[in-house]
Protein backbone atom coordinates (compact mmCIF):
# COMPACT_ATOMS: atom_id res chain seq x y z
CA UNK A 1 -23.67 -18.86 -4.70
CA UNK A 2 -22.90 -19.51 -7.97
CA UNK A 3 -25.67 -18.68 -10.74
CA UNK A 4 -25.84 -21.22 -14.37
CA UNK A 5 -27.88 -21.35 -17.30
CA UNK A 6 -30.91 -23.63 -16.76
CA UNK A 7 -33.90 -24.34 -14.77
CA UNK A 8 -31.94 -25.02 -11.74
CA UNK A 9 -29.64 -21.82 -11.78
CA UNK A 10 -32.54 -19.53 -12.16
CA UNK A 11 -34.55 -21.22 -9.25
CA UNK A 12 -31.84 -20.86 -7.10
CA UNK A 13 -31.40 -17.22 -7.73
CA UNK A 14 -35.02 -16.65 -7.36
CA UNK A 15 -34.85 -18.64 -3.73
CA UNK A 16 -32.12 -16.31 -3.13
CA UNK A 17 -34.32 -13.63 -3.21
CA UNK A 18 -38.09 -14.80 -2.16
CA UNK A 19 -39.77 -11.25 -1.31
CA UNK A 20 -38.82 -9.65 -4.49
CA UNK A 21 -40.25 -12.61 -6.83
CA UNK A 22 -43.05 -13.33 -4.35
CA UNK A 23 -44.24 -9.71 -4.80
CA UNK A 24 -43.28 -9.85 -9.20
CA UNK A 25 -45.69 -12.63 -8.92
CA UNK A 26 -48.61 -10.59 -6.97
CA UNK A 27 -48.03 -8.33 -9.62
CA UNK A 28 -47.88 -10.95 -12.51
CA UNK A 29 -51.75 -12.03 -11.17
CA UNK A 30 -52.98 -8.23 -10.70
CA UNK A 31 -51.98 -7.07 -14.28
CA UNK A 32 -53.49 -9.75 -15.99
CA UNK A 33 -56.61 -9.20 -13.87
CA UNK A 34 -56.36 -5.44 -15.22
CA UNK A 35 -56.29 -6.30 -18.71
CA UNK A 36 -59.31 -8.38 -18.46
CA UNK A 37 -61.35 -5.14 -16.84
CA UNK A 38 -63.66 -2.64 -19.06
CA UNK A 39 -62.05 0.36 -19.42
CA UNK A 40 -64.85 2.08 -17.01
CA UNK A 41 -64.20 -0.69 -14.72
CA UNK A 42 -60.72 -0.53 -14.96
CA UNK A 43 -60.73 3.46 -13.57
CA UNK A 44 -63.01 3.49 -10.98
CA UNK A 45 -61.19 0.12 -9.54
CA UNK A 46 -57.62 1.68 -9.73
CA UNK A 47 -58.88 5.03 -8.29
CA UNK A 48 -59.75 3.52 -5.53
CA UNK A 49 -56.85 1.66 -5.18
CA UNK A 50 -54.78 4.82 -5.40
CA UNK A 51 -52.90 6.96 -3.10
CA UNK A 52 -54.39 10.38 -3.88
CA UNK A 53 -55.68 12.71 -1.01
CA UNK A 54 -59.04 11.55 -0.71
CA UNK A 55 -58.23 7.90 -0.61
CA UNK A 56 -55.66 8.95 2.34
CA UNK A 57 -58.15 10.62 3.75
CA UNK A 58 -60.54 7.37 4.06
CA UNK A 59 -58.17 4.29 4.27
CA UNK A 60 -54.61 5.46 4.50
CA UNK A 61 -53.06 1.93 5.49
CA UNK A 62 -55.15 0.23 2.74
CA UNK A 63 -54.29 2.30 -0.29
CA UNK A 64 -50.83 2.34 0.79
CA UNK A 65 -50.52 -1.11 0.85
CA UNK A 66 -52.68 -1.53 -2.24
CA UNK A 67 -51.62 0.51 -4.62
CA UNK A 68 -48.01 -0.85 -4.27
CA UNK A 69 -49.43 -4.41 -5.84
CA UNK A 70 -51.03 -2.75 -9.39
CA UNK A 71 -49.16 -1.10 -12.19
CA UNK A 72 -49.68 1.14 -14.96
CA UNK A 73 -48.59 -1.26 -18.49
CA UNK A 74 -46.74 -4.45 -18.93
CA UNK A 75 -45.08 -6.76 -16.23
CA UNK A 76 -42.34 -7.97 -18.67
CA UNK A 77 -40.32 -4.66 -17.81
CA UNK A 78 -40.49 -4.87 -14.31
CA UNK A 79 -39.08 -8.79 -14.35
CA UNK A 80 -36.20 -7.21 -15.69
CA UNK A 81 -36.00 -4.10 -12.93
CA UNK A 82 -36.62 -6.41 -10.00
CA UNK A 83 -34.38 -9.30 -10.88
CA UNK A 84 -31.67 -6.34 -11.58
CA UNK A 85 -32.41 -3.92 -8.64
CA UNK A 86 -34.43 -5.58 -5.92
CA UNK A 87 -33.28 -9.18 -5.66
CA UNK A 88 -29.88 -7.52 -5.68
CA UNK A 89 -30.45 -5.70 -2.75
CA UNK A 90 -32.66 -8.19 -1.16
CA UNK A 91 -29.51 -10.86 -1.17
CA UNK A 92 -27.50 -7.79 -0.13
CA UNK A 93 -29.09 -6.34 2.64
CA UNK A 94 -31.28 -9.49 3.32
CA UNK A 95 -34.95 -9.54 3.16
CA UNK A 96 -36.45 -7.10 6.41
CA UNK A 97 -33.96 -4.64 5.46
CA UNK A 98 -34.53 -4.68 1.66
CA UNK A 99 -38.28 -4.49 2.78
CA UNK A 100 -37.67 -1.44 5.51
CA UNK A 101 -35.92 0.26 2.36
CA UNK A 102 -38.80 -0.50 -0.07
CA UNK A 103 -41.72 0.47 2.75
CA UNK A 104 -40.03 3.70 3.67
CA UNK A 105 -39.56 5.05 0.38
CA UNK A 106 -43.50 4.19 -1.14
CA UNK A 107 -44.84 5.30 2.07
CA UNK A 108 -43.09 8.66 2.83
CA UNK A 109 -42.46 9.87 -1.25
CA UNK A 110 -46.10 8.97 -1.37
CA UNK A 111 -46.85 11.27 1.76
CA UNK A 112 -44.85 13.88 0.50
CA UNK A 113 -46.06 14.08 -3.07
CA UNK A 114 -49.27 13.86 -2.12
CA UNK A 115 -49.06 16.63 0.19
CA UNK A 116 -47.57 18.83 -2.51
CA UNK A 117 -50.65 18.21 -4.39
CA UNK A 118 -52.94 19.23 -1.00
CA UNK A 119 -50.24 22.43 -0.99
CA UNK A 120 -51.44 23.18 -4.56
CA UNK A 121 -54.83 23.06 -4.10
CA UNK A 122 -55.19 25.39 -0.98
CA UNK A 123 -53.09 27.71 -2.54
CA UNK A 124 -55.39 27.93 -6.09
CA UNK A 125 -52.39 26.83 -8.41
CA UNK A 126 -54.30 22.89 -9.24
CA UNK A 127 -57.77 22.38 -9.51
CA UNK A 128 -59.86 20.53 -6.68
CA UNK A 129 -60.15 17.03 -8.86
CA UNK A 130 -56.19 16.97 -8.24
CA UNK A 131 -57.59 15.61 -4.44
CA UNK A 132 -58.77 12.34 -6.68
CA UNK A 133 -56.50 12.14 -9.20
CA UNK A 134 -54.45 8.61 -10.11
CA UNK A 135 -51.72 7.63 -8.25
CA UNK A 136 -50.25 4.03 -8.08
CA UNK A 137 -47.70 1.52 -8.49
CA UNK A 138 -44.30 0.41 -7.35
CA UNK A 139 -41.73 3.02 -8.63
CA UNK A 140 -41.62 4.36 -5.43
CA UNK A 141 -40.21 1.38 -3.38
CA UNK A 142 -38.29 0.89 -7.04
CA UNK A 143 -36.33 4.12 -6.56
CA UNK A 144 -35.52 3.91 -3.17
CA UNK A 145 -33.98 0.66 -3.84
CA UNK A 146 -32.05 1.86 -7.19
CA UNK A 147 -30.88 4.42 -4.70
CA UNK A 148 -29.11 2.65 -2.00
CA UNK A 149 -27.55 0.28 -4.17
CA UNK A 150 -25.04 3.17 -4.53
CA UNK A 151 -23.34 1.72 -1.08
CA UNK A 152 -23.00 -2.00 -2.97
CA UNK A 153 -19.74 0.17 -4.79
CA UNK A 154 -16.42 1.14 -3.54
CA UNK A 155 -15.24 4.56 -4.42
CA UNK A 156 -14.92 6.44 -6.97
CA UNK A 157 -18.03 4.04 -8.68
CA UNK A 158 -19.91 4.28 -5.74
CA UNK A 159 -20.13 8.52 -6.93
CA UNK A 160 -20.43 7.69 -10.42
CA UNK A 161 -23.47 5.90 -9.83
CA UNK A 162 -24.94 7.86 -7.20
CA UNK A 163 -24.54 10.96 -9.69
CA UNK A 164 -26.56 9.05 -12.49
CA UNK A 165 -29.42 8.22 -9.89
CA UNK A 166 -29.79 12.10 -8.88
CA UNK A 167 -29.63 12.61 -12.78
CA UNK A 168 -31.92 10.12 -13.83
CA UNK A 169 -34.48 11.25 -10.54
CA UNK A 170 -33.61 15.08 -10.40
CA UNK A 171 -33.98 16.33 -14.09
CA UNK A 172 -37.53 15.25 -14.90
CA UNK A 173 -38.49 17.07 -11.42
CA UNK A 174 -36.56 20.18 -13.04
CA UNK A 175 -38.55 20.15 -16.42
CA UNK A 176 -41.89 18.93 -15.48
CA UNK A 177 -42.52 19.37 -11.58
CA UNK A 178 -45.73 16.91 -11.45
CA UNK A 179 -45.85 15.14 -8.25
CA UNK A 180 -44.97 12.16 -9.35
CA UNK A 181 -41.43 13.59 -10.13
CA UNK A 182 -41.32 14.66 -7.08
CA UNK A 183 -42.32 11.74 -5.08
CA UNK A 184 -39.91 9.79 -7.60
CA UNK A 185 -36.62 12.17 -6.25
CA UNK A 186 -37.84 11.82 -2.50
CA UNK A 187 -37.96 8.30 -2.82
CA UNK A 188 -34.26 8.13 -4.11
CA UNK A 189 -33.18 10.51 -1.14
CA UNK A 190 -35.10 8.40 1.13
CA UNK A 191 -32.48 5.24 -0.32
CA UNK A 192 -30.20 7.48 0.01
CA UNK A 193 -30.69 7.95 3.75
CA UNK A 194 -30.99 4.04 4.30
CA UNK A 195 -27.10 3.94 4.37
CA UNK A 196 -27.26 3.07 8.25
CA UNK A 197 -28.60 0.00 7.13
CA UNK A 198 -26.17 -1.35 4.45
CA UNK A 199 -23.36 -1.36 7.46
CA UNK A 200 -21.82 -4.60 7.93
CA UNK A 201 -23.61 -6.16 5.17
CA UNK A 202 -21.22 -8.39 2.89
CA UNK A 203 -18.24 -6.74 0.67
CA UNK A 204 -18.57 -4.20 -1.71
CA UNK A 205 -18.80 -4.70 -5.26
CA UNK A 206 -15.58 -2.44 -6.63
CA UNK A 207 -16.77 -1.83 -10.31
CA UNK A 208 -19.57 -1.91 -13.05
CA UNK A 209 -18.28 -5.25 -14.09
CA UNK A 210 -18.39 -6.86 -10.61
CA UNK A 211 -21.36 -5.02 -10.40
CA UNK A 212 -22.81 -7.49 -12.85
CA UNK A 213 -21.00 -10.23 -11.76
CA UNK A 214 -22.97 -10.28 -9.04
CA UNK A 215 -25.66 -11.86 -10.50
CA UNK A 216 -23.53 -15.02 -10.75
CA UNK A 217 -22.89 -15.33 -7.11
């Protein structure tokens, strides 16, 4: 498919890719509802809505699935990282796969971030609040996907790229060590690990440029 300039070109690239602009839109709606909340409301609404150890605790499938449609800021950036990262992989891998990739890495780098956070409680190095602290959003699933995109490119790209990834995910885990760092790098290994399902899935792209070029096919 090839993509144009206009109205039509950029509806058929968004067709091409329905869960990843159905889910930007879900987002669109929740972050203007945000915006229009009190600031007291705002907290108490998203803490409830996040995955931190008490909310596990109560409604793990809820928060789980909740706190993957609110985000922390804007929505104009994440136009940008979804048309570029998930609808790429979404017209890639097709939709259930792209979704098994996105699922696996919020739910399990969630699980284990949080449970470094339970770790550093029992063992006196954070403070009890840490059980209620904030924790939401979609960089998770965003990860995972920036991750297996790495098997979209033929060799020696395909290390290039996977290099920048652990750079981009690995040093701010080596400097700062919040939990969020670390459920950011888990998520990436967990793309990583989705390689079994990006077999038999279309041609590789063999370079950067082609790389973008695919956003015209």
């Amino acid at each position: 498919m090839r993509f144009s300039a206009g109205p039509r070109g950029v509806w058929a690239y968004v067709r091409s890719a329905p869960g990843t602009y159905v889910w930007l839109l879900v987002l669109f709606f929740t972050t203007v509802a945000v915006h229009l909340m009190s600031a007291e409301f705002q907290e108490e609404f998203l803490r409830q809505r996040s995955t931190n150890i008490n909310e596990l605790s109560d409604h793990p499938v809820r928060v789980l699935i909740s706190s993957a449609m609110w985000i922390d800021g804007w929505w104009t950036p994440y136009l940008v990282l979804y048309s570029v990262f998930h609808a790429q992989v979404e017209r890639w891998l097709g939709t259930v796969r792209w979704l098994v990739v996105c699922v696996s890495a919020h739910v399990l780098a969630t699980l284990v971030s949080q449970g470094a956070v339970w770790r550093a409680i029992r063992d006196g190095s954070a403070p009890a609040s840490a059980a209620d602290t904030m924790d939401f959003g979609v960089s998770y699933g965003l990860a995972g996907v920036v991750a297996v995109l790495t098997y979209r490119l033929t060799r020696p790209w395909r290390y290039v790229y996977a290099v920048g990834v652990l750079v981009v995910y690995g040093v701010p885990l080596s400097v700062s060590r919040t939990f969020t760092d670390l459920g950011h790098f888990t998520a990436a290994l967990i793309g990583f690990a989705c390689w079994p399902l990006t077999r038999l899935r279309g041609r590789e792209v063999r370079n950067p440029k082609e790389t973008l070029g695919a956003l015209r096919r």
